[in-house]
N, C-alpha and C. Protein backbone atom coordinates (compact mmCIF):
# COMPACT_ATOMS: atom_id res chain seq x y z
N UNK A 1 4.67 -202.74 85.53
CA UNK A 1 3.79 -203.88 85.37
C UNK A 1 3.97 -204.80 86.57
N UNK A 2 2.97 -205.31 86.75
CA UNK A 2 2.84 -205.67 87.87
C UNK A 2 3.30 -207.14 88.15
N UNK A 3 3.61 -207.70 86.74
CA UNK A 3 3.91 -209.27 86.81
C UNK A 3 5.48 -208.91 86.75
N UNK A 4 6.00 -208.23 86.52
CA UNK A 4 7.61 -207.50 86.75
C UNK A 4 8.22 -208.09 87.98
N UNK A 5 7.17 -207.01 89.02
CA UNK A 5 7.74 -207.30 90.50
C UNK A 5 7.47 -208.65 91.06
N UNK A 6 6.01 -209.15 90.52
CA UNK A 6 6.62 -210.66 90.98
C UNK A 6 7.76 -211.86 90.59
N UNK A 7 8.08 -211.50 89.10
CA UNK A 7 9.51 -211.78 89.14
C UNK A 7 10.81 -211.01 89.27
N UNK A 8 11.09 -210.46 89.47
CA UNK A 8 11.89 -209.40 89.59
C UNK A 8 11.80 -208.74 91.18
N UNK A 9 12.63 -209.37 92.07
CA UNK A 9 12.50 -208.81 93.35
C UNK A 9 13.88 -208.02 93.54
N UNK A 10 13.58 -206.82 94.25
CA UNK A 10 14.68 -205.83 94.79
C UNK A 10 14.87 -206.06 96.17
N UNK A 11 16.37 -206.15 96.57
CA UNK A 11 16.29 -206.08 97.95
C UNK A 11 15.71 -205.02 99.16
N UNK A 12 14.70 -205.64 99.78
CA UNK A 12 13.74 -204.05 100.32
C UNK A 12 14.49 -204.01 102.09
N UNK A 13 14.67 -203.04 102.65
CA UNK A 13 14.68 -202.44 103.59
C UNK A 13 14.14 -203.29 104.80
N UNK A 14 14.83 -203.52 105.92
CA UNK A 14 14.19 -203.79 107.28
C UNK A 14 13.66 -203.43 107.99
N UNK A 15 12.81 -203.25 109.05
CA UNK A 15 12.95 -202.63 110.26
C UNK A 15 12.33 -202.93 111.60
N UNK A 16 12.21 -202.39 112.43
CA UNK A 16 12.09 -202.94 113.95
C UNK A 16 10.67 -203.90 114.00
N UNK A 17 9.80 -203.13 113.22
CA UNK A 17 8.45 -203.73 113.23
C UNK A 17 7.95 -204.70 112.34
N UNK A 18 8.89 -205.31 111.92
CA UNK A 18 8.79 -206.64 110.88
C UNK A 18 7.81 -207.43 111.18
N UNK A 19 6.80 -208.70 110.92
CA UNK A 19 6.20 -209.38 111.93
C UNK A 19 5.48 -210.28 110.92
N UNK A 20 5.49 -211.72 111.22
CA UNK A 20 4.84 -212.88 110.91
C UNK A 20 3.79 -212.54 110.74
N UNK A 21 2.45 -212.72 110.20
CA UNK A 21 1.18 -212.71 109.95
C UNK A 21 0.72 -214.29 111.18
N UNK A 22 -0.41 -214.60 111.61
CA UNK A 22 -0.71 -215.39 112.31
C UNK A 22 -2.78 -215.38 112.01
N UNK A 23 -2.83 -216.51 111.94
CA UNK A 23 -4.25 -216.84 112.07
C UNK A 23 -4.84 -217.12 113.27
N UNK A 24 -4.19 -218.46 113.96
CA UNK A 24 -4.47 -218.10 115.46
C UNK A 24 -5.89 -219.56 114.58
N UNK A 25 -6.15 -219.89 113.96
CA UNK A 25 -7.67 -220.44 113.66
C UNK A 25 -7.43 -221.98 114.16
N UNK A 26 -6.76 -222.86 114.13
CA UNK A 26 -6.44 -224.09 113.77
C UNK A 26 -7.07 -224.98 113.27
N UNK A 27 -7.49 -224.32 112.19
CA UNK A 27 -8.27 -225.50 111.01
C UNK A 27 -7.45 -225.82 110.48
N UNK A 28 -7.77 -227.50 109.42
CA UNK A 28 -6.68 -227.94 108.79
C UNK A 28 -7.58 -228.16 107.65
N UNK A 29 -8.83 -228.05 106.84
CA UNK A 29 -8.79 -228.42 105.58
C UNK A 29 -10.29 -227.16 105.45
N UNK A 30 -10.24 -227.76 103.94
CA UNK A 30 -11.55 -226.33 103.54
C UNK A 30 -11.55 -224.64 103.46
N UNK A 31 -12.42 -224.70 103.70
CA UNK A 31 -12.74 -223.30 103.86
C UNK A 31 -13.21 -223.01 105.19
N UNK A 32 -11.62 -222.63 105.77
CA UNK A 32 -11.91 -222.55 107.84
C UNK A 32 -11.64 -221.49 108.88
N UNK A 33 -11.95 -221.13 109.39
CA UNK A 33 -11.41 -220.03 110.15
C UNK A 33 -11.30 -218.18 109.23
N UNK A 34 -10.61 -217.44 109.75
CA UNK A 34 -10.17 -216.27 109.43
C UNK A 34 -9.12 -215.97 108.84
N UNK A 35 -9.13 -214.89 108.71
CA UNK A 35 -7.47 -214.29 108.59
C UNK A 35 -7.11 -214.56 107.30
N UNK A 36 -5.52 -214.11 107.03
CA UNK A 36 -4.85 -214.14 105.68
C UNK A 36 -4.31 -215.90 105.34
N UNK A 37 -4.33 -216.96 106.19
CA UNK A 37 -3.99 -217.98 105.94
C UNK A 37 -5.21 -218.64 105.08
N UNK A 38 -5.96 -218.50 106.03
CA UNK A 38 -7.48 -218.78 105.18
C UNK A 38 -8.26 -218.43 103.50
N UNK A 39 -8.14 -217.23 104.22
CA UNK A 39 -8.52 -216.39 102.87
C UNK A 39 -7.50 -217.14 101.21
N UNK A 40 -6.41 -216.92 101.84
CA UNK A 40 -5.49 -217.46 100.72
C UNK A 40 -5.90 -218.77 99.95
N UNK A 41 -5.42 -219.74 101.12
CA UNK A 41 -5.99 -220.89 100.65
C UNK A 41 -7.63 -221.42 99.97
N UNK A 42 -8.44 -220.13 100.48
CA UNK A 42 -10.17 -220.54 100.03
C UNK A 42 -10.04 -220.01 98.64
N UNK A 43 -9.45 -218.88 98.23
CA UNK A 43 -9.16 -218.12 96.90
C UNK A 43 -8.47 -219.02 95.71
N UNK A 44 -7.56 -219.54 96.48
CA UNK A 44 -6.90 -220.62 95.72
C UNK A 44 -7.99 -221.89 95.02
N UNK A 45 -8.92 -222.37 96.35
CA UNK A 45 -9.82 -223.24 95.94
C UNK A 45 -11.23 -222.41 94.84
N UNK A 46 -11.43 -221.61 95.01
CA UNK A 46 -12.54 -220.65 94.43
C UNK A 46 -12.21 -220.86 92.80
N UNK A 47 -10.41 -220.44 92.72
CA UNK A 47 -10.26 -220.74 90.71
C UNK A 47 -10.12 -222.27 90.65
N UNK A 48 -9.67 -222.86 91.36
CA UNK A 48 -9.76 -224.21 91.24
C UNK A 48 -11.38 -224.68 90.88
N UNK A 49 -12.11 -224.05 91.34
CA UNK A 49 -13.55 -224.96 91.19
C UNK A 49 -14.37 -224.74 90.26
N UNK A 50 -13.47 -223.20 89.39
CA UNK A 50 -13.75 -222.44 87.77
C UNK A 50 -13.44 -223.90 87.00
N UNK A 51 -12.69 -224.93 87.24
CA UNK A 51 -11.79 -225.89 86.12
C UNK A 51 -12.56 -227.28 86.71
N UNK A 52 -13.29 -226.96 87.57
CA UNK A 52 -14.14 -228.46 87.97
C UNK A 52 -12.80 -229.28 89.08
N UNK A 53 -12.03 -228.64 89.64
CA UNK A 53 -10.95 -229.28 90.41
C UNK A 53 -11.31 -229.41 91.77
N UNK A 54 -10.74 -230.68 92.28
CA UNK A 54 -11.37 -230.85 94.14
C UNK A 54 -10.30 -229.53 94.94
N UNK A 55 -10.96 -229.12 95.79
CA UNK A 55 -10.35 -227.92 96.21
C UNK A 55 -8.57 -229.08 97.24
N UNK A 56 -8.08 -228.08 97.45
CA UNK A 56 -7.18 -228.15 97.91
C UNK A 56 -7.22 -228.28 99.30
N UNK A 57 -6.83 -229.42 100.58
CA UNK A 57 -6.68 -229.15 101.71
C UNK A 57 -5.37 -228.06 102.66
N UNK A 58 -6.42 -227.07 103.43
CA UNK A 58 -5.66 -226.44 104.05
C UNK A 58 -4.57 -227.25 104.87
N UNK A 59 -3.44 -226.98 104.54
CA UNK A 59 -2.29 -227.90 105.36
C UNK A 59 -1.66 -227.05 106.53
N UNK A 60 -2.36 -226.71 107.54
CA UNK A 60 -2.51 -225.72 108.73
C UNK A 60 -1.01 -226.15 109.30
N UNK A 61 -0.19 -227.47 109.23
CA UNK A 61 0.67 -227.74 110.11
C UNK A 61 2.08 -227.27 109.42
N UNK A 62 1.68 -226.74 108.38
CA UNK A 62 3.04 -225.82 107.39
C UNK A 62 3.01 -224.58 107.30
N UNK A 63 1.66 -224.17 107.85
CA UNK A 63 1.47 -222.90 107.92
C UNK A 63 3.03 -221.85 108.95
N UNK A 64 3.34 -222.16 109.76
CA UNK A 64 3.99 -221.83 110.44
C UNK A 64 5.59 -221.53 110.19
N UNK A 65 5.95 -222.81 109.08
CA UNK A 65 6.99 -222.91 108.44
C UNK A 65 7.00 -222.10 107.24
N UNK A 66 5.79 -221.69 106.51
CA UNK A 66 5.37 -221.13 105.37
C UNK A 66 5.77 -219.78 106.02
N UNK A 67 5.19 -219.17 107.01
CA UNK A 67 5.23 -217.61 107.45
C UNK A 67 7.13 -217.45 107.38
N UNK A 68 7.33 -218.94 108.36
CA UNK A 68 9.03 -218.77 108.30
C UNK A 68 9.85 -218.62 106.87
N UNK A 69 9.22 -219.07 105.55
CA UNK A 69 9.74 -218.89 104.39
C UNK A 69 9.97 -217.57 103.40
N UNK A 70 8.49 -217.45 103.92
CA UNK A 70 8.03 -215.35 103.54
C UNK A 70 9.18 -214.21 104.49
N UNK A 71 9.54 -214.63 105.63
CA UNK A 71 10.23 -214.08 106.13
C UNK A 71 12.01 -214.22 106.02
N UNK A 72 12.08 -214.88 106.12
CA UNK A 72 13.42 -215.19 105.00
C UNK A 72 13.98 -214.66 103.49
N UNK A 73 12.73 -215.16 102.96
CA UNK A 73 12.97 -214.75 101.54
C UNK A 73 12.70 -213.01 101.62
N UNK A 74 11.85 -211.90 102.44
CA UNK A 74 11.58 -210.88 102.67
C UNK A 74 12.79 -210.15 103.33
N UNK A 75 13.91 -211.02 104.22
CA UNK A 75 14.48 -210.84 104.76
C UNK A 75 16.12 -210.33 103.67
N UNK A 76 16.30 -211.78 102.67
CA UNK A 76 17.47 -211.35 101.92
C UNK A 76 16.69 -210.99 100.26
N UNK A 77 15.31 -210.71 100.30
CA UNK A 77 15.11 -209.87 98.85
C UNK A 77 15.20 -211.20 97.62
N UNK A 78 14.89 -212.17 98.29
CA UNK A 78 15.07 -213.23 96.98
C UNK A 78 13.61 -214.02 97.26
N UNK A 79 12.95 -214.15 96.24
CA UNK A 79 11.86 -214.85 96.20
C UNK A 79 12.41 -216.14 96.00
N UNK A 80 11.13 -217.55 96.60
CA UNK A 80 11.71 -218.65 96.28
C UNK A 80 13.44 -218.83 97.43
N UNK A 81 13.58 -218.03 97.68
CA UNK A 81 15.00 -218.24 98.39
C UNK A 81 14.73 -219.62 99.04
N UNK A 82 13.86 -219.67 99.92
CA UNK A 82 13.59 -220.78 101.18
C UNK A 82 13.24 -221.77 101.45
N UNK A 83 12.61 -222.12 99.30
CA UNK A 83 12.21 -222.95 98.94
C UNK A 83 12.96 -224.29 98.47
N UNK A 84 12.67 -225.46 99.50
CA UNK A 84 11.62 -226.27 99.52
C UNK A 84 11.73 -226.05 101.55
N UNK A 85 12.31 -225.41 102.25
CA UNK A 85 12.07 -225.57 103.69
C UNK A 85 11.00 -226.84 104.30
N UNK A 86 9.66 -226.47 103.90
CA UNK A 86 8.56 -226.37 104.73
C UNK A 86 7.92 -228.22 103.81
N UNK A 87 9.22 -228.67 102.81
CA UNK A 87 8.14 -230.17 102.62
C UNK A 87 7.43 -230.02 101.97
N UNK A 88 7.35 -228.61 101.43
CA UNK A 88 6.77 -228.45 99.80
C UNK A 88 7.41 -229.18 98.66
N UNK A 89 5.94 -229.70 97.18
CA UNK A 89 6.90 -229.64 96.04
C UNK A 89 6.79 -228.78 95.08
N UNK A 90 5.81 -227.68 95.60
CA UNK A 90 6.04 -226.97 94.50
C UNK A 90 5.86 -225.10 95.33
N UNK A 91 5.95 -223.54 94.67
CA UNK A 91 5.78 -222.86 95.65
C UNK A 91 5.47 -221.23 94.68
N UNK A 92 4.55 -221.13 94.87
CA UNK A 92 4.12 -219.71 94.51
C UNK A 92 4.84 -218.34 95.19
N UNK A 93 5.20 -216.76 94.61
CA UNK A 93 5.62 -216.50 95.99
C UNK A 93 5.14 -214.66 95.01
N UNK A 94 4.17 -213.77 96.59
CA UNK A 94 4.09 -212.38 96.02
C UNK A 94 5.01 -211.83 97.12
N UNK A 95 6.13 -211.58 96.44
CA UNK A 95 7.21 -210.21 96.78
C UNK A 95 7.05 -208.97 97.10
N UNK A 96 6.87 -208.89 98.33
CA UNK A 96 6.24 -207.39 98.62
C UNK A 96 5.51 -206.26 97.72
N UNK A 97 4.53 -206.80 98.22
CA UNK A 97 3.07 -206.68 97.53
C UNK A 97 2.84 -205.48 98.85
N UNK A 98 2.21 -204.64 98.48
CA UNK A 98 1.66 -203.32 99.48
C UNK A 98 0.62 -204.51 100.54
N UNK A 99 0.69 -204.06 101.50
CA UNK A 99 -0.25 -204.73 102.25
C UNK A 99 -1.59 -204.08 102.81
N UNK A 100 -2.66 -204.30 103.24
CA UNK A 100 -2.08 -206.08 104.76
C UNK A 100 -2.18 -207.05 103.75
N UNK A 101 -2.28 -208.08 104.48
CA UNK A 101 -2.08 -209.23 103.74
C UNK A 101 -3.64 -209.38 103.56
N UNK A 102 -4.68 -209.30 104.07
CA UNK A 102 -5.69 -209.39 103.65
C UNK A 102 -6.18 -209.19 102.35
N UNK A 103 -6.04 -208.18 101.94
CA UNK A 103 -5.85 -206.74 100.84
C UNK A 103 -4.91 -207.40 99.36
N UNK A 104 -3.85 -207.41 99.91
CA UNK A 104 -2.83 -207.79 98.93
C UNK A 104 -3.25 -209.85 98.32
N UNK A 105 -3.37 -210.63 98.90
CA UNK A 105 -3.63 -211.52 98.29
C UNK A 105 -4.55 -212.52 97.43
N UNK A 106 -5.79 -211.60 97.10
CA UNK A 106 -6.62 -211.58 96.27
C UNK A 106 -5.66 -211.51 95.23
N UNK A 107 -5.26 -210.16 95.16
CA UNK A 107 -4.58 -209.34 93.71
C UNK A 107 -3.08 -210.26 93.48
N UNK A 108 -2.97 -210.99 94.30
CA UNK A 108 -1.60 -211.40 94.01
C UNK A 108 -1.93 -212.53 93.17
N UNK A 109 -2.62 -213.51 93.99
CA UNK A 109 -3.82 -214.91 93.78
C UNK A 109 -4.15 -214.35 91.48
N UNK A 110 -4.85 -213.90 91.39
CA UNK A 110 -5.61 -213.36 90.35
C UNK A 110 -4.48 -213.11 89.04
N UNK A 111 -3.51 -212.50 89.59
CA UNK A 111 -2.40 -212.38 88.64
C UNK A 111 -1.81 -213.31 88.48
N UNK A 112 -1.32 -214.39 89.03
CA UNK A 112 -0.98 -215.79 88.76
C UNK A 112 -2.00 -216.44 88.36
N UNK A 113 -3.40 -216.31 88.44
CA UNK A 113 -4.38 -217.52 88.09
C UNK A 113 -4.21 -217.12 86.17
N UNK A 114 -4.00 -216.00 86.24
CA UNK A 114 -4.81 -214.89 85.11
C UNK A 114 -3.36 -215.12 83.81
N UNK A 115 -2.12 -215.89 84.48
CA UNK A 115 -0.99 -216.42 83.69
C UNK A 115 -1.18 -217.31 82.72
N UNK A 116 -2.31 -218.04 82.93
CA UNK A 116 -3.05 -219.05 82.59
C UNK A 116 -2.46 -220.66 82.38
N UNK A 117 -3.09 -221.31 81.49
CA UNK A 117 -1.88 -223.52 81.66
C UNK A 117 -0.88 -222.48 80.87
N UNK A 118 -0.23 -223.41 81.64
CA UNK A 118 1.68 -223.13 81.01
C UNK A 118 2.04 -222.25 82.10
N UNK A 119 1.63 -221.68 82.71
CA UNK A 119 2.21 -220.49 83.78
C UNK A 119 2.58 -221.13 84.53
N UNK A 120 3.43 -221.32 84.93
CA UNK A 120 3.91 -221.98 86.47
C UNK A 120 3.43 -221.86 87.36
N UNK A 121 2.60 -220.22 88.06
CA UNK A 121 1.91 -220.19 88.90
C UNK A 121 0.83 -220.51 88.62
N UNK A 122 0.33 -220.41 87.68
CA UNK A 122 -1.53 -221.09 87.17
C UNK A 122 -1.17 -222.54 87.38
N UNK A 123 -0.09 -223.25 86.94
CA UNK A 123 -0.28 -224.55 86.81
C UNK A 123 0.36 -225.26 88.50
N UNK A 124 0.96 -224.93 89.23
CA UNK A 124 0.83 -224.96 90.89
C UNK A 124 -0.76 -224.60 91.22
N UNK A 125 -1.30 -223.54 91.19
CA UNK A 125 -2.65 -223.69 91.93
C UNK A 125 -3.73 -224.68 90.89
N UNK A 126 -3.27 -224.55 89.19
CA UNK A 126 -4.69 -225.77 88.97
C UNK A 126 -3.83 -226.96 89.20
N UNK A 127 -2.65 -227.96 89.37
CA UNK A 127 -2.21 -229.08 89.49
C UNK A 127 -3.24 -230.28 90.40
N UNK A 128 -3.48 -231.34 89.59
CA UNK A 128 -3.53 -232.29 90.23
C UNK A 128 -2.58 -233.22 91.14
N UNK A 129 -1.94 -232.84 90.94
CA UNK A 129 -0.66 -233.72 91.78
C UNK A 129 -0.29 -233.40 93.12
N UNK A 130 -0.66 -232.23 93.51
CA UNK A 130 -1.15 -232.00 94.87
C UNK A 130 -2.19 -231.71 95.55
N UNK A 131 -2.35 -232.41 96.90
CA UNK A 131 -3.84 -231.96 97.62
C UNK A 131 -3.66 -231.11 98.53
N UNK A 132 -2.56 -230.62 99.00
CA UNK A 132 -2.70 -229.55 100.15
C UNK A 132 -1.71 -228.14 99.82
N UNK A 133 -2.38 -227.04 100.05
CA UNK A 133 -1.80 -225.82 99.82
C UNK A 133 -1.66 -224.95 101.60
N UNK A 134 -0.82 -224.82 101.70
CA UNK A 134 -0.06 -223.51 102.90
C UNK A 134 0.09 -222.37 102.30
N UNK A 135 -0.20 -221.43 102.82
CA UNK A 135 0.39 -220.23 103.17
C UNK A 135 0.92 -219.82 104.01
N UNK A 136 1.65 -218.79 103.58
CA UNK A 136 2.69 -217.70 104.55
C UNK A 136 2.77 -216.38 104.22
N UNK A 137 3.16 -215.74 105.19
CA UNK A 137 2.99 -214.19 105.42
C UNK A 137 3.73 -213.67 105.98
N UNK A 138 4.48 -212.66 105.58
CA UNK A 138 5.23 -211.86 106.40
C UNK A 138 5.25 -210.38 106.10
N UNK A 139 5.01 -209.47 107.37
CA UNK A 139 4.60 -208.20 106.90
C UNK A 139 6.33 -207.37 107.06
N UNK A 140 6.63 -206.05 105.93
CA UNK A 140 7.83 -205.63 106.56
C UNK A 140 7.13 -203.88 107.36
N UNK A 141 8.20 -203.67 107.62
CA UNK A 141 7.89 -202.68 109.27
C UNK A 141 7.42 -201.34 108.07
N UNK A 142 7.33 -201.05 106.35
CA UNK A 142 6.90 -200.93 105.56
C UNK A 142 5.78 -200.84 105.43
N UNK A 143 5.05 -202.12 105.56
CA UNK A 143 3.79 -202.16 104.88
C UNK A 143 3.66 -203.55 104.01
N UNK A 144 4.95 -203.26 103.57
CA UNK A 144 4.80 -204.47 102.30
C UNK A 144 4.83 -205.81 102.82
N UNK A 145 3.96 -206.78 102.18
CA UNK A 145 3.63 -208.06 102.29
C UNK A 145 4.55 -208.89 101.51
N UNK A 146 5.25 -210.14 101.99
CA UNK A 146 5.70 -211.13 101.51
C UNK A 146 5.18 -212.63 101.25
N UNK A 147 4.47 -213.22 100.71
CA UNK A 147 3.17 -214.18 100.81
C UNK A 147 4.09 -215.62 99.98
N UNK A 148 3.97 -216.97 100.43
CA UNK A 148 4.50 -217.71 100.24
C UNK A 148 2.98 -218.91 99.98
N UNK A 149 2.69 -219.52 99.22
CA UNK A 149 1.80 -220.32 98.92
C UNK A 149 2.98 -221.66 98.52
N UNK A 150 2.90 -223.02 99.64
CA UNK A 150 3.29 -223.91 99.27
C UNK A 150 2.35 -225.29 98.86
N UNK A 151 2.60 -225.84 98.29
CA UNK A 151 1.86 -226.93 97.48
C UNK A 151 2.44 -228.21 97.52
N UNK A 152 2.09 -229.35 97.92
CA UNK A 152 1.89 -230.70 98.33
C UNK A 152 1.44 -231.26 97.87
């Protein structure tokens, strides 16, 4: 089951070809640019706007620290490990999830929305108490995706 592995992380394997995910876009709010930073954060706003909620601003300047959190926590096999790094207060996290990250964070997104109120991850992406959501990404030399959604 698939909500298993997002709690339940095993320590996974390294290797030479490890690598940050990068957008490269430098947008900071909405629905902006490309890539897996984007995508994340617009998906996030998409169930948010199922509940009548103001979408979430992309917080592009954590993005960077966010990739650094996915990689860490990917690094010693502990989800949440890295958390609060990046000036988050709150933090979603898919544990090597098959990738790319493109691919994988729909399905990651959906299974936490799909936890529903009371879920910790449903209630981080519907919360009012924050306006800005980051992501992070880190791919392992695998395949598998490490995805860090922080909340502000």
């Amino acid at each position: 089951m698939r909500l298993a592995v997002v709690l339940l992380v095993g320590l996974l394997g390294c290797g030479d070809d490890e690598r940050t995910v990068d957008d490269d876009d430098g947008a900071s709010s909405g629905s902006t640019g490309d890539g897996p930073h984007a995508l994340c954060v617009d998906t996030i706003n998409q169930y948010r706007d199922t509940l009548g909620l103001p979408p979430y601003s992309r917080w592009t300047d954590a993005e960077s620290c966010s990739d650094g959190e996915a990689e860490s926590d990917a690094m010693t096999g502990q989800a949440h490990g890295a958390f609060p790094q990046c000036g988050e207060s709150a933090q979603n996290e898919c544990p090597g999830w098959p990738g790319p990250p493109e691919s994988m964070i729909g399905s990651c997104l959906d299974l936490m929305w799909n936890e529903g109120p009371g879920g910790g991850h449903h209630d981080n992406m519907a919360s009012t108490s924050y306006s800005q959501a980051a992501c992070g990404f880190y791919a392992l030399a695998n395949g598998d995706v490490w995805s860090v959604q922080n909340f502000r």
